[in-house]
Protein backbone atom coordinates (compact mmCIF):
# COMPACT_ATOMS: atom_id res chain seq x y z
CA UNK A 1 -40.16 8.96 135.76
CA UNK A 2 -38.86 9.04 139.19
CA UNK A 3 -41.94 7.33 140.39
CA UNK A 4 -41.02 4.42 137.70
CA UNK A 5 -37.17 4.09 137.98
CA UNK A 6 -38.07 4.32 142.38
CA UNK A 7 -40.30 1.06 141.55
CA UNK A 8 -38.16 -0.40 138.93
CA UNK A 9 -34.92 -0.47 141.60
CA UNK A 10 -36.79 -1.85 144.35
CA UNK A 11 -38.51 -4.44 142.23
CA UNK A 12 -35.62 -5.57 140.03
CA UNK A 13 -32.92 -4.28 142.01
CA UNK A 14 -29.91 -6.83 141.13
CA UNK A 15 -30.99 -6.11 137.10
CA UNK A 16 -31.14 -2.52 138.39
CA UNK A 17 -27.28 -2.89 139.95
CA UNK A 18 -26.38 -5.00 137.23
CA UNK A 19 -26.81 -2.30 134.48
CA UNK A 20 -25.13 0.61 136.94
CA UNK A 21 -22.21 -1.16 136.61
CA UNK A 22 -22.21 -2.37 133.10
CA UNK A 23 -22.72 1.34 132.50
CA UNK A 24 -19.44 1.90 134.05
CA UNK A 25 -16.67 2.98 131.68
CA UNK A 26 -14.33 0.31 132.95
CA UNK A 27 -16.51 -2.59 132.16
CA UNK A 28 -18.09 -0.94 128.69
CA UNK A 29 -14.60 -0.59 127.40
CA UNK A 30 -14.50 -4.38 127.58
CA UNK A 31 -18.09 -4.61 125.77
CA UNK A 32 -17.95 -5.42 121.83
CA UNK A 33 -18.53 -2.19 119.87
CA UNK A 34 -22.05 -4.05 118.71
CA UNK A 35 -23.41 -4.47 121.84
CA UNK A 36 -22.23 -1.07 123.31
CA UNK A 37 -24.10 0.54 120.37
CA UNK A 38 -27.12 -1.44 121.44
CA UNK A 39 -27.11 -0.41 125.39
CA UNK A 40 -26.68 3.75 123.65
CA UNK A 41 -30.15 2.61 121.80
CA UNK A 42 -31.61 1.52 124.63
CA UNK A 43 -30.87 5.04 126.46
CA UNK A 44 -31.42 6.93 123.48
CA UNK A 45 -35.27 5.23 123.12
CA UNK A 46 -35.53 5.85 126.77
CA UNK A 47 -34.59 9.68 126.55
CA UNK A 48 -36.48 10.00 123.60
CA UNK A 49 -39.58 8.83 125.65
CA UNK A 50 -38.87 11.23 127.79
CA UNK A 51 -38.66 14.19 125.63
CA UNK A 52 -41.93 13.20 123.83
CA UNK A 53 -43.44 13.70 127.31
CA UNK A 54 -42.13 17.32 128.13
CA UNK A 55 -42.96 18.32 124.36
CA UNK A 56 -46.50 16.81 124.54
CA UNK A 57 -46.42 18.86 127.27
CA UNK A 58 -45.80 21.73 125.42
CA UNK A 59 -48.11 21.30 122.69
CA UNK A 60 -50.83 20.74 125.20
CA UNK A 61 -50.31 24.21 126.70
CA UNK A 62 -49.07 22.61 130.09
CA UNK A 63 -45.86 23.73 129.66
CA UNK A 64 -43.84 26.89 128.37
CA UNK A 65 -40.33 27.01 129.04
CA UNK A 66 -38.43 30.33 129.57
CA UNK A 67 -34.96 31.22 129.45
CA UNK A 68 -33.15 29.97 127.03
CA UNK A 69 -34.63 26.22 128.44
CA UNK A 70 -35.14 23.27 125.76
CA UNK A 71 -37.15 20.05 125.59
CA UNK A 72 -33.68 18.28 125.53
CA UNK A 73 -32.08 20.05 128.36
CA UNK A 74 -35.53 19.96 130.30
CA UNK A 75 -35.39 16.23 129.78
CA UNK A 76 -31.17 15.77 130.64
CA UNK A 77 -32.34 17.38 134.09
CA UNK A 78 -34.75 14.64 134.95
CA UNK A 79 -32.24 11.99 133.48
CA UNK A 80 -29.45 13.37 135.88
CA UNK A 81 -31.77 13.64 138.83
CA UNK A 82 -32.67 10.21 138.72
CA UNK A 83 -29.78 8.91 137.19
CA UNK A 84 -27.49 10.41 140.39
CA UNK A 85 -30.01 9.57 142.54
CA UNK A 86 -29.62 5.65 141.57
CA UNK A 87 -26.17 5.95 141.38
CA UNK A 88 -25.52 7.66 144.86
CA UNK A 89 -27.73 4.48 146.34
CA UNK A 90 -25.50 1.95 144.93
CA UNK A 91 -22.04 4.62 145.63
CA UNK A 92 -20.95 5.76 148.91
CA UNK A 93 -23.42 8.64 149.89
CA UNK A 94 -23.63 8.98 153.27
CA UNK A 95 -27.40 8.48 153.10
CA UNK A 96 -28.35 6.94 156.66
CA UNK A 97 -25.63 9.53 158.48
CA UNK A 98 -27.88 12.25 156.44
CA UNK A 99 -30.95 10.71 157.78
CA UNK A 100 -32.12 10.42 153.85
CA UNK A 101 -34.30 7.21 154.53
CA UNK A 102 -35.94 6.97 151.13
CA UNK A 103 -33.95 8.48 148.42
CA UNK A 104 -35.88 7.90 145.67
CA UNK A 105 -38.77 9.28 147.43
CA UNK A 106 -36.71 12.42 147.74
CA UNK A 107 -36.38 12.52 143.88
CA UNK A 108 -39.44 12.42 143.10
CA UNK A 109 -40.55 15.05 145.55
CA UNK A 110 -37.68 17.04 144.55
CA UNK A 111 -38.54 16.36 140.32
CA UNK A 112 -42.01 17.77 141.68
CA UNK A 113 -40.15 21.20 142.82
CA UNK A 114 -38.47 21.26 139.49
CA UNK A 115 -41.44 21.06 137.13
CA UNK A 116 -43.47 23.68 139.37
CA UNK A 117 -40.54 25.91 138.96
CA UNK A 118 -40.72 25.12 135.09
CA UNK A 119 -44.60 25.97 135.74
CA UNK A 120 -45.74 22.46 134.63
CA UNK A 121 -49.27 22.18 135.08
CA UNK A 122 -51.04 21.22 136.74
CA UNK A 123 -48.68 21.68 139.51
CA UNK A 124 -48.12 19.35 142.60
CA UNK A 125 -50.23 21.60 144.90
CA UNK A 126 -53.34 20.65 142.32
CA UNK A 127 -53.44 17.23 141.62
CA UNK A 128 -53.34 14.22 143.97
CA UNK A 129 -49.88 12.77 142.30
CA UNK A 130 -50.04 10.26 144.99
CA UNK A 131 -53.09 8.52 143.39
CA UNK A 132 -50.88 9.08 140.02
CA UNK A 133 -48.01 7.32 141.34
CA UNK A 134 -50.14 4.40 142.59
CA UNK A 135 -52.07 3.89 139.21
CA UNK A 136 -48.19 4.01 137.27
CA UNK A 137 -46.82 0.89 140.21
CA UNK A 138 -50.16 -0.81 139.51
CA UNK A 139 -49.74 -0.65 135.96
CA UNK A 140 -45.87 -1.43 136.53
CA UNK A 141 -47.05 -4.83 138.94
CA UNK A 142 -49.31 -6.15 135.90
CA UNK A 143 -52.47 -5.10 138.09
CA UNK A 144 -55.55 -3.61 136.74
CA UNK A 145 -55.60 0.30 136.73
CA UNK A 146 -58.59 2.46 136.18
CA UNK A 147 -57.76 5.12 133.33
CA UNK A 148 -58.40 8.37 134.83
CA UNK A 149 -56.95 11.98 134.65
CA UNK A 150 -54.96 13.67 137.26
CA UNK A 151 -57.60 14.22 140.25
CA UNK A 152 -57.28 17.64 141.28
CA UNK A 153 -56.58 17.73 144.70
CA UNK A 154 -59.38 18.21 147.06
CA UNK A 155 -61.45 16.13 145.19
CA UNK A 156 -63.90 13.79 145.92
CA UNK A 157 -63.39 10.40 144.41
């Protein structure tokens, strides 16, 4: 996810700003009650995507979660990761005085953190998510992309 939304605001970034601050409550009290309930489809397909993931996760024995966890609440933390992460871009983080030069890029390594902590396999240390994330902006850019599983890392290609 944080691999998509990273290419999605570079790519489209005014669309990208655009909906930030539609999203706003100031502006989406001004929206007709129709199309609000449209944009709250929208997210709700888009977290619903999302949760299918972690929960095929689950079924495929990748995943277990422990401690009182859920799908949804698994799900709400990537959401808010990213989610913050775009918004702090477009806000007033102090991101060059914090010498954070590629913020996204720190969400995504950071999201990797998170799911090895969950014990989401495989984890980052075994699989080349690098060659993942380059297959998901190929397929993104309309480029052909070779199906292939998660290389494990140290392989040879």
């Amino acid at each position: 996810m944080g691999e998509m939304m990273a290419y999605y605001a570079k790519h489209d970034a005014n669309d990208h700003r655009i909906l930030k601050i539609i999203d706003s409550e100031a502006i989406l009290d001004k929206v007709p009650e129709s199309q609000q309930e449209q944009m709250k489809q929208h997210d709700i397909q888009v977290f619903n995507t999302l949760l299918g993931i972690v929960k095929d996760a689950m079924a495929a024995g990748d995943l277990i979660l422990r401690g009182g966890s859920t799908p949804q609440s698994l799900t709400f933390a990537f959401w808010a990761m990213v989610d913050g992460c775009l918004a702090a871009i477009m806000g007033s983080a102090p991101l060059k005085e914090a010498k954070i030069n590629d913020p996204m890029g720190e969400i995504v390594r950071n999201g990797h953190y998170l799911m090895d902590g969950y014990g989401w396999r495989p984890l980052s240390t075994e699989c080349d998510y690098a060659a993942t994330a380059r297959r998901g902006r190929a397929l993104l850019a309309g480029e052909p992309v070779e199906e292939r599983k998660l290389a494990v890392a140290g392989e040879r290609r």
